[in-house]
C-alpha atoms as a PDB file:
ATOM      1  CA  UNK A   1      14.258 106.822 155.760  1.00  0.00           C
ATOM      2  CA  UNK A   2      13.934 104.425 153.230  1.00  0.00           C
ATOM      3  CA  UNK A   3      11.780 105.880 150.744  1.00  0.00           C
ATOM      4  CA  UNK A   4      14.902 108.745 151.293  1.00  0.00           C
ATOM      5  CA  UNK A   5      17.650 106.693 150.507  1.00  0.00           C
ATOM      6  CA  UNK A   6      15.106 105.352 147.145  1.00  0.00           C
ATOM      7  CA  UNK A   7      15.276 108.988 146.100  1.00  0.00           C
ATOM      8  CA  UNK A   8      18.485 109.187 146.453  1.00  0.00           C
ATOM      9  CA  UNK A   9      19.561 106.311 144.318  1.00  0.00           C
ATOM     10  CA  UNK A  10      16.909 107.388 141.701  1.00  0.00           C
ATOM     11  CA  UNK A  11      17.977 111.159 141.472  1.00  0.00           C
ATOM     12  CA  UNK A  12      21.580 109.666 140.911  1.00  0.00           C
ATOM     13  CA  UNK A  13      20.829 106.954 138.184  1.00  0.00           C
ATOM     14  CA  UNK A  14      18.906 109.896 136.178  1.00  0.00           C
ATOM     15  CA  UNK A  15      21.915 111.875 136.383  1.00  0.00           C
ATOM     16  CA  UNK A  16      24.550 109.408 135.542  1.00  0.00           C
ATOM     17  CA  UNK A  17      22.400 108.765 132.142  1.00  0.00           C
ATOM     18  CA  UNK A  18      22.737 112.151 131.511  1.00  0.00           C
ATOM     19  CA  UNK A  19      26.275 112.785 131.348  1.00  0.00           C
ATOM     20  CA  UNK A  20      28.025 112.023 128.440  1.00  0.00           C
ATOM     21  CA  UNK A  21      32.031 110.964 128.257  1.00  0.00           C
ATOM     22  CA  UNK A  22      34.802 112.994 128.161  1.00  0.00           C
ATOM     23  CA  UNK A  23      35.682 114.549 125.242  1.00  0.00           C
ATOM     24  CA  UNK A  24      39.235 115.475 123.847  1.00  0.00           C
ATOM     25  CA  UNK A  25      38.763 119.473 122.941  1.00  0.00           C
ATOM     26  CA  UNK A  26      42.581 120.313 121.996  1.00  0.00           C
ATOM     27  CA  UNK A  27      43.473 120.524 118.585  1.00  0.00           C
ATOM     28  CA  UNK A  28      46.775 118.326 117.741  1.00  0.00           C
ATOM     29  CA  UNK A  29      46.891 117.285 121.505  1.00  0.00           C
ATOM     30  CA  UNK A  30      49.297 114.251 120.082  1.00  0.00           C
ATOM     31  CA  UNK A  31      51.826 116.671 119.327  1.00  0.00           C
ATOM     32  CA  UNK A  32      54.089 117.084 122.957  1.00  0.00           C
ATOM     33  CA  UNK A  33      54.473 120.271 124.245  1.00  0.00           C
ATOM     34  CA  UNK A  34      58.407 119.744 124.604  1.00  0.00           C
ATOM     35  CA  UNK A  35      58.410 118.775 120.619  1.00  0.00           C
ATOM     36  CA  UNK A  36      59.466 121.134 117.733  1.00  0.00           C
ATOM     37  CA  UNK A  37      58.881 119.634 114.426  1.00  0.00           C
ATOM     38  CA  UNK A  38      59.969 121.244 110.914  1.00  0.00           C
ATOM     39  CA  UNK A  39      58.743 119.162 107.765  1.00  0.00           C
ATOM     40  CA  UNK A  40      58.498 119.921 104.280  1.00  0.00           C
ATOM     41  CA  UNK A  41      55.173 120.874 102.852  1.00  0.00           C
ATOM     42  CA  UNK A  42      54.640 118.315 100.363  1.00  0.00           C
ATOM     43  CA  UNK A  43      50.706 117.874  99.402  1.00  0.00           C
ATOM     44  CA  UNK A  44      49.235 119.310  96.989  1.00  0.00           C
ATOM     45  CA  UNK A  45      48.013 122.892  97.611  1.00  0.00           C
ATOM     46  CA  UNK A  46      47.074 124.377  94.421  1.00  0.00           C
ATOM     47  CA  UNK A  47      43.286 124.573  93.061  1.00  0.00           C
ATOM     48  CA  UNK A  48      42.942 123.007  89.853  1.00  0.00           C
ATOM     49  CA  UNK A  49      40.525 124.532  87.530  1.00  0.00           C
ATOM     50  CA  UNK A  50      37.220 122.743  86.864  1.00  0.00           C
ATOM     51  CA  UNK A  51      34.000 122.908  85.133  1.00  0.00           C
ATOM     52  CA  UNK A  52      31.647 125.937  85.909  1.00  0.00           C
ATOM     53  CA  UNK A  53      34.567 127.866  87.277  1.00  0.00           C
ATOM     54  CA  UNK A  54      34.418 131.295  86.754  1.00  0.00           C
ATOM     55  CA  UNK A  55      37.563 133.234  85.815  1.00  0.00           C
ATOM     56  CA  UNK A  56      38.676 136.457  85.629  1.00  0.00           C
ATOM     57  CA  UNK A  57      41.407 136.794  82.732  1.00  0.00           C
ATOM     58  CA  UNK A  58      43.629 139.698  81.474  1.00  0.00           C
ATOM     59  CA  UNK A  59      45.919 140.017  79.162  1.00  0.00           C
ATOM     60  CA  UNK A  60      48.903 142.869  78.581  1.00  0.00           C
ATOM     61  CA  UNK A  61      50.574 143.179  75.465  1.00  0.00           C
ATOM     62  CA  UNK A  62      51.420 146.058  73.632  1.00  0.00           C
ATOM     63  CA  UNK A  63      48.364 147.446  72.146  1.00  0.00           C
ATOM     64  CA  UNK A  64      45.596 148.717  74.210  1.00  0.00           C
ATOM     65  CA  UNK A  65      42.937 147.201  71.614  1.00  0.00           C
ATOM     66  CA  UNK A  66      44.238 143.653  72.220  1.00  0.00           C
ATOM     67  CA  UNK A  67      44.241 144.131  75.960  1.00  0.00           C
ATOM     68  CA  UNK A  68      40.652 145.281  75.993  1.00  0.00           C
ATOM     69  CA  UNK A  69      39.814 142.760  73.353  1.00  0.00           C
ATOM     70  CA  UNK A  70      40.680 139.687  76.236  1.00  0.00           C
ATOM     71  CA  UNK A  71      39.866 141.112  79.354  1.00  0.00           C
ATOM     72  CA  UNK A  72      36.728 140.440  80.819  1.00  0.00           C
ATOM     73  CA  UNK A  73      36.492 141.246  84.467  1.00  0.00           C
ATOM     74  CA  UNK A  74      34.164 144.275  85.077  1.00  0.00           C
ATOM     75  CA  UNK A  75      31.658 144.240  87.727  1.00  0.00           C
ATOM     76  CA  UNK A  76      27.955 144.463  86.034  1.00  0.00           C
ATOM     77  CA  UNK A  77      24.813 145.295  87.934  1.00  0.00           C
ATOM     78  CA  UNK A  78      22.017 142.380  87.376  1.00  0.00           C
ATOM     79  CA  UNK A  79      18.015 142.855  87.554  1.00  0.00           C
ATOM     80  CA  UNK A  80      18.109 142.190  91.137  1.00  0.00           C
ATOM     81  CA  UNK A  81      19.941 145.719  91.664  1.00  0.00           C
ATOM     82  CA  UNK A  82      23.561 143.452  92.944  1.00  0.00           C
ATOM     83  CA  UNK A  83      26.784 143.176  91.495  1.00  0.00           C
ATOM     84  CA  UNK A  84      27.750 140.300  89.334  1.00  0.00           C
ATOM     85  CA  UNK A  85      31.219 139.547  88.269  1.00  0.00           C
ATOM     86  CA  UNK A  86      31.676 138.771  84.316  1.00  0.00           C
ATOM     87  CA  UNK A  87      34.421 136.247  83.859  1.00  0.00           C
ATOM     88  CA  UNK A  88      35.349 133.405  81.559  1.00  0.00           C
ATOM     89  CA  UNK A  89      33.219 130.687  82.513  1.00  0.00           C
ATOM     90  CA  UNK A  90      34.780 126.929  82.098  1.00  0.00           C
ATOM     91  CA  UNK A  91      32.280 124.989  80.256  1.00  0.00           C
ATOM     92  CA  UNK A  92      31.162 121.167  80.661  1.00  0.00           C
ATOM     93  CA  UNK A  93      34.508 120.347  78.254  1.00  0.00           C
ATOM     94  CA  UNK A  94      36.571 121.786  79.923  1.00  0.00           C
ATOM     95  CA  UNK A  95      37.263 125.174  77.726  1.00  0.00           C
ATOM     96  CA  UNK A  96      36.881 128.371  77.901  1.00  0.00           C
ATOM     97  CA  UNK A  97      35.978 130.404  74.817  1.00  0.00           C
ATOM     98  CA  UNK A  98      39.006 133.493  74.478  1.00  0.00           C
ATOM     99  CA  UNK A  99      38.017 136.206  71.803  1.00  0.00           C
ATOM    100  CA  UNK A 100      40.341 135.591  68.221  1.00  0.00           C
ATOM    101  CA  UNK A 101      42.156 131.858  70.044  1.00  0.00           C
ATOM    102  CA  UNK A 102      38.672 130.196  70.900  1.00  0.00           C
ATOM    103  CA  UNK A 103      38.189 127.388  72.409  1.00  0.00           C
ATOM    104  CA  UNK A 104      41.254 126.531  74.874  1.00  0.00           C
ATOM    105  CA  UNK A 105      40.954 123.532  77.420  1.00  0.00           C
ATOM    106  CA  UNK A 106      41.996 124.280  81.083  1.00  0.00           C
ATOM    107  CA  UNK A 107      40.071 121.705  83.235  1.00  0.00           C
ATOM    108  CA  UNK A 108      43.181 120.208  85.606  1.00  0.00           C
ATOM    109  CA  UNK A 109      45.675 122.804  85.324  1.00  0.00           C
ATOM    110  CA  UNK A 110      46.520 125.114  88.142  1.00  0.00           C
ATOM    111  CA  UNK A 111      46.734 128.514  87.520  1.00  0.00           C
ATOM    112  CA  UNK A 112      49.954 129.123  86.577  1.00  0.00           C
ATOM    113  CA  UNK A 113      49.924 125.982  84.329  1.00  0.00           C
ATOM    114  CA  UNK A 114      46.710 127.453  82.572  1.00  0.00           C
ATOM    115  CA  UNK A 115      48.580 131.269  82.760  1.00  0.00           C
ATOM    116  CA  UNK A 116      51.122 129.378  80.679  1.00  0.00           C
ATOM    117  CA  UNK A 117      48.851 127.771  77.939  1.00  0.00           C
ATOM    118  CA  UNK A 118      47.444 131.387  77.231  1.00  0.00           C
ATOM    119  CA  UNK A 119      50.536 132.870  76.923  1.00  0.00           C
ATOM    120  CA  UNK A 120      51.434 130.006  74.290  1.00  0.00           C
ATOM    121  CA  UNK A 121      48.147 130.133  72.289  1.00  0.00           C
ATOM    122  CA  UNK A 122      47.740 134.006  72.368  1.00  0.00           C
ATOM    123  CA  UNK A 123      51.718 134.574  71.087  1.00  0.00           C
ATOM    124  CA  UNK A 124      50.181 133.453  67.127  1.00  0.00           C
ATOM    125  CA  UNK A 125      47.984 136.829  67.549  1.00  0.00           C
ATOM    126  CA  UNK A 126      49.537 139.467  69.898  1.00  0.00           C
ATOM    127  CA  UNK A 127      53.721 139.878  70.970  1.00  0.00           C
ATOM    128  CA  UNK A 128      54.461 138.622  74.451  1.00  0.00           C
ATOM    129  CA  UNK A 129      51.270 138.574  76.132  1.00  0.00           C
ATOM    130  CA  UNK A 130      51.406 138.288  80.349  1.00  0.00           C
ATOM    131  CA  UNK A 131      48.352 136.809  81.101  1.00  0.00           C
ATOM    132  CA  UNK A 132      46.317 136.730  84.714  1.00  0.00           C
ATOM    133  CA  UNK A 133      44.125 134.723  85.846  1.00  0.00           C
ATOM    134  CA  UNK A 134      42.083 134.272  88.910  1.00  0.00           C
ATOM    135  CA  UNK A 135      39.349 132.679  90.495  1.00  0.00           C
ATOM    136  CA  UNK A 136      36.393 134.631  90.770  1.00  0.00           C
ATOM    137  CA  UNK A 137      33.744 131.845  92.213  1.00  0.00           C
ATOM    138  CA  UNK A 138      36.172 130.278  94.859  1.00  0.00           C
ATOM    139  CA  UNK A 139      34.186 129.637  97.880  1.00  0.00           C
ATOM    140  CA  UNK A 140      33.830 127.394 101.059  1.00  0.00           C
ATOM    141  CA  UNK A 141      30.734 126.004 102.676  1.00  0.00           C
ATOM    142  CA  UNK A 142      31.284 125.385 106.423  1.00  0.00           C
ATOM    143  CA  UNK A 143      28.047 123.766 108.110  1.00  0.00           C
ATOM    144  CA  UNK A 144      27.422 121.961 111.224  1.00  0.00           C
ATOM    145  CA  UNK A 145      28.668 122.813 114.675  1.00  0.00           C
ATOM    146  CA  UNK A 146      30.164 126.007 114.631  1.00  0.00           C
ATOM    147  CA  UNK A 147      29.743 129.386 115.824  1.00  0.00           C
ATOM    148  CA  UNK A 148      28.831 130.903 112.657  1.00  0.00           C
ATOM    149  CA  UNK A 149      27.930 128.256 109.120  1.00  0.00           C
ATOM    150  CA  UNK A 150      28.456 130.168 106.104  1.00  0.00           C
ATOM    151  CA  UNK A 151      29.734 130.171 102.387  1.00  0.00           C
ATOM    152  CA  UNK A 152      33.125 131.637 102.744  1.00  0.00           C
ATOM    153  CA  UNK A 153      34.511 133.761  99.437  1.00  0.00           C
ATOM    154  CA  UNK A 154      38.600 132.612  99.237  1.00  0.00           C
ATOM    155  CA  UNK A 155      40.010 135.759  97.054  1.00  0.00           C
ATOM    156  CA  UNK A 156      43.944 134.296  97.266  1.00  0.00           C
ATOM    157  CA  UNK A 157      42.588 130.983  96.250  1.00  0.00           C
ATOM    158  CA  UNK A 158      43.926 128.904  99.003  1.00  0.00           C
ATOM    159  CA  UNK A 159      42.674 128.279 102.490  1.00  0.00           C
ATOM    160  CA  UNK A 160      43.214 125.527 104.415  1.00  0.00           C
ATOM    161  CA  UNK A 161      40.858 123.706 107.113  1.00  0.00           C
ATOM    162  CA  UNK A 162      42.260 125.658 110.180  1.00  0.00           C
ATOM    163  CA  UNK A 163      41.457 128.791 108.827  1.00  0.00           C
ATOM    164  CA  UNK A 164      37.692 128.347 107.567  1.00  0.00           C
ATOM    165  CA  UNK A 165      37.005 127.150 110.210  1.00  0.00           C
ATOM    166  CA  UNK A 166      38.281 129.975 111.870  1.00  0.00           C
ATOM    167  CA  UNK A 167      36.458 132.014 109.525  1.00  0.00           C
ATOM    168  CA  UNK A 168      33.318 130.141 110.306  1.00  0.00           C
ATOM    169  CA  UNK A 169      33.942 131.298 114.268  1.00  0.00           C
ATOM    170  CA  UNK A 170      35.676 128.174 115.166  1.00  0.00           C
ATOM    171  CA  UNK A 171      33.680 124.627 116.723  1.00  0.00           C
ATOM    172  CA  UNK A 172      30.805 125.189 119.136  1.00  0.00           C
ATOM    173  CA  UNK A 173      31.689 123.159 122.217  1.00  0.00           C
ATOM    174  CA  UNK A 174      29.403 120.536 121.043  1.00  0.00           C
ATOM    175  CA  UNK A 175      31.406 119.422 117.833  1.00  0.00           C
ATOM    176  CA  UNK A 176      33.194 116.604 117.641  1.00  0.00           C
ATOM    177  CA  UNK A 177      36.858 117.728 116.889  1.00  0.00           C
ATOM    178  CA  UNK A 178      38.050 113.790 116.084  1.00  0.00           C
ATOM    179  CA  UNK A 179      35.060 113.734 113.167  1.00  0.00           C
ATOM    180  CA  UNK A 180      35.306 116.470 110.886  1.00  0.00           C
ATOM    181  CA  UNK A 181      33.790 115.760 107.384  1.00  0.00           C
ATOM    182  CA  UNK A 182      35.304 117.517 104.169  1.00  0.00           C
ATOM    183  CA  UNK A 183      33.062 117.006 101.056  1.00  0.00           C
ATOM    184  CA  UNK A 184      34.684 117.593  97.586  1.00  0.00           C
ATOM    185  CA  UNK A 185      33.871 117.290  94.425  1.00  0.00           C
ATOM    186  CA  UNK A 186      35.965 117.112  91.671  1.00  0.00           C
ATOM    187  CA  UNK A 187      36.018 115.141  88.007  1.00  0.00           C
ATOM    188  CA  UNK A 188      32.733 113.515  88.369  1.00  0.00           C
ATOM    189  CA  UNK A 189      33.699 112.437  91.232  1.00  0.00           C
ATOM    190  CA  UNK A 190      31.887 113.216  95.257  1.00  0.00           C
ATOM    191  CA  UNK A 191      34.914 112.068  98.522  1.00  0.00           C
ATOM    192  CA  UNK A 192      34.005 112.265 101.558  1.00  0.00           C
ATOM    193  CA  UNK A 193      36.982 112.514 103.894  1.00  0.00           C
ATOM    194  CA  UNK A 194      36.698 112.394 107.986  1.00  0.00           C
ATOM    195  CA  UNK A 195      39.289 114.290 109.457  1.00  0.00           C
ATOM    196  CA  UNK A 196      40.345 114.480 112.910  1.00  0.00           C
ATOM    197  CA  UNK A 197      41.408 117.576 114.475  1.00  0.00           C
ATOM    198  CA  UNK A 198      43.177 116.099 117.620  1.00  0.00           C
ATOM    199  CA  UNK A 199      45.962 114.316 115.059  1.00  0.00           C
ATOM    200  CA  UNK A 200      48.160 116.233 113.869  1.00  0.00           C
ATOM    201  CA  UNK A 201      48.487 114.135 111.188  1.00  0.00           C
ATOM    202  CA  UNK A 202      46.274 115.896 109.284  1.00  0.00           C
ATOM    203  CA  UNK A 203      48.393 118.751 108.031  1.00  0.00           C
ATOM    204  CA  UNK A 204      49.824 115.929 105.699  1.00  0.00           C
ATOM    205  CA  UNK A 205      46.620 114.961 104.366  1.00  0.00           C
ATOM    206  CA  UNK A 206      45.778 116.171 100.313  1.00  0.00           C
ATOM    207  CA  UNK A 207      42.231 117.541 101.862  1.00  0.00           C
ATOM    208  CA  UNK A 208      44.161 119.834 104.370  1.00  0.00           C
ATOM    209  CA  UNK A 209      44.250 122.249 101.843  1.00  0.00           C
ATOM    210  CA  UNK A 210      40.953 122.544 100.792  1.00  0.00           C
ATOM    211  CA  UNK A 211      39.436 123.378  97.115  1.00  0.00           C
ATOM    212  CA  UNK A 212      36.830 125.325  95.211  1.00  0.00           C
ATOM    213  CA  UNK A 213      33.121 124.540  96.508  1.00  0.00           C
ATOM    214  CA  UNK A 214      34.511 121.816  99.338  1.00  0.00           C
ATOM    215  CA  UNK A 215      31.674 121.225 102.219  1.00  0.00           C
ATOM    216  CA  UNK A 216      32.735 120.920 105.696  1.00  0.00           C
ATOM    217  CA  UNK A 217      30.538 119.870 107.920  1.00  0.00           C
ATOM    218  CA  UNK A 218      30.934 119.443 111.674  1.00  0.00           C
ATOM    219  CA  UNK A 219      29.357 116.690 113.755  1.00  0.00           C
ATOM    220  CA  UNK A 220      27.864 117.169 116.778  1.00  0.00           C
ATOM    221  CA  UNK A 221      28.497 115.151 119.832  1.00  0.00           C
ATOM    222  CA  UNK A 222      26.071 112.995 121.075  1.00  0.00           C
ATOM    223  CA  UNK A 223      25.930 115.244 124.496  1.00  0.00           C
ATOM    224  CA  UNK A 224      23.610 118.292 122.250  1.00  0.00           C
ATOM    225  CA  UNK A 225      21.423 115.462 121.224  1.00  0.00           C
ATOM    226  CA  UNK A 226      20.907 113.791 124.659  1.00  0.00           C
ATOM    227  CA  UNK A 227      20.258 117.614 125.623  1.00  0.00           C
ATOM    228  CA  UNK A 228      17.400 118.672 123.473  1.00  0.00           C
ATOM    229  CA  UNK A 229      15.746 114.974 123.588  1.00  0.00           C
ATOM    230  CA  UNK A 230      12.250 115.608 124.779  1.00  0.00           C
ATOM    231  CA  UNK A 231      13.359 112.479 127.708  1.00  0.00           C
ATOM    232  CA  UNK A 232      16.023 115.014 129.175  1.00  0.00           C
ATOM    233  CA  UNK A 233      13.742 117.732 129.009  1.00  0.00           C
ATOM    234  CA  UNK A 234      11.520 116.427 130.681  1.00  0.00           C
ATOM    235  CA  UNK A 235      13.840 115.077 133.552  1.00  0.00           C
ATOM    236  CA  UNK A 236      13.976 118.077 135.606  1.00  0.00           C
ATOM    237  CA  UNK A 237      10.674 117.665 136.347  1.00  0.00           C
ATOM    238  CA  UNK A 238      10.815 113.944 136.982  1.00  0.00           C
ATOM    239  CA  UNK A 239      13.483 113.979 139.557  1.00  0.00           C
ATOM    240  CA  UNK A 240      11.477 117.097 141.011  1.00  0.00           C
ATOM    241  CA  UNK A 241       8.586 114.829 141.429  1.00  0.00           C
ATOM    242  CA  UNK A 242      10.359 112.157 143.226  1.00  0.00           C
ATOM    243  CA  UNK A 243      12.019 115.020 145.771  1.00  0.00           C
ATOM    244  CA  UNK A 244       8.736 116.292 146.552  1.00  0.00           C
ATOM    245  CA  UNK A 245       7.500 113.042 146.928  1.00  0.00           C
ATOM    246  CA  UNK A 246      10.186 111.910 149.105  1.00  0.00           C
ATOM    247  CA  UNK A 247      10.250 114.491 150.885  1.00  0.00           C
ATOM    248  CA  UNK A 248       6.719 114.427 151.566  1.00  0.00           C
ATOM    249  CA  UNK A 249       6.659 110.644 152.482  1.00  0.00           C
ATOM    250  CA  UNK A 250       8.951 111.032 155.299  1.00  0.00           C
ATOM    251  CA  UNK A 251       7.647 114.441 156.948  1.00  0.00           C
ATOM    252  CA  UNK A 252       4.429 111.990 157.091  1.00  0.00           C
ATOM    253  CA  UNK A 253       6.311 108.916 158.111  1.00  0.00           C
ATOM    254  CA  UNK A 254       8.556 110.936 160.868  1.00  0.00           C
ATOM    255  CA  UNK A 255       5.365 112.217 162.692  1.00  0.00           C
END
């Protein structure tokens, strides 16, 4: 009976090591479900423009020379047999290079703002020019644990972490929802921002909204990585070892 109650104190030590603590899975589970909040949204959502962006650009003015002149947004096919967009590419300065105006710097300004510095350069060549611009190399990189990792194409230039994530198939059970990492670039300049999904004090933060080329990468909890140790694998068979054992030690014993 002895050698019984060992296995039973063994079998339960090995499986106490292998649980892990519990985890908080609800997004925003601070906010109560009796509250209501309304707030204004005051962080900054719009992409600035940077260098390497690619942008598509047209311009409508009167003549149909002068709009074919500016615009640059067909769809070419490369030596790989795929489409490539052609667009205005910002260059390490900051500029892009317009046909007739040249070199005009954009690097910081939203779209509109930059919408608004054509229009004022392009008025010395062509009467009241409306100007577009887009983003034609906005894209997300979502990585870690969720259902499906991918580079995510944005084509209304805003997307905030809720939604590529939700694009990306939402967190795997394993990732840790309290220690989400947002990557960005921008200026020179690499953040790295943890976020944490259970607060809803997130939707205030400047990196709620994401940008062009931000990385978000999901942790995984410390449970996936106890579970595909080689030690856990192999513990299965251990605490089948000691049961047979046991088992056999007292059907010898008990005679």
């Amino acid at each position: 009976m002895k050698l019984f109650y060992i296995y039973c104190m063994l079998s339960l030590i090995l499986l106490s090591s292998a649980c892990s603590p519990r985890r908080n899975l609800v997004y925003f589970s601070n906010l109560s479900n009796e509250q209501t909040e309304s707030q204004l949204i005051t962080t900054d959502r719009e992409p600035k423009i940077q260098t390497n962006d690619l942008l598509s650009i047209t311009v409508n003015t009167l003549s149909n020379e002068s709009n074919l002149l500016f615009s640059v947004n067909s769809n070419n096919i490369n030596k790989n047999g795929n489409f490539e967009k052609e667009g205005y590419r910002v260059d390490n300065e900051g500029n892009i290079n317009l046909p007739v105006a040249g070199n005009i710097p954009l690097e910081g300004l939203t779209i509109e703002q930059a919408q608004q510095r054509l229009v004022n350069n392009l008025n010395k060549y062509v009467r009241n020019p409306i100007v577009n611009i887009q983003f034609l190399n906005f894209r997300i990189t979502v990585i870690g644990e969720v259902n499906q990792p991918s580079t995510l194409n944005v084509p209304n230039n805003q997307i905030n972490l809720l939604e590529a994530l939700g694009m990306a198939g939402d967190l795997t059970a394993y990732g840790k929802r309290e220690n989400v990492l947002v990557i960005r670039e921008f200026g020179g300049k690499r953040t790295m921002v943890r976020m944490n999904l259970n607060n809803k004090d997130i939707l205030d933060s400047p990196y709620f909204y994401l940008k062009q080329n931000d990385v978000v990468y999901v942790e995984p909890d410390k449970a996936k990585s106890l579970e595909y140790s080689p030690n856990n694998r192999l513990m299965p068979l251990v605490v089948a070892s000691i049961s047979a054992v046991a088992v056999l030690s007292t059907a010898l014993l008990s005679k």
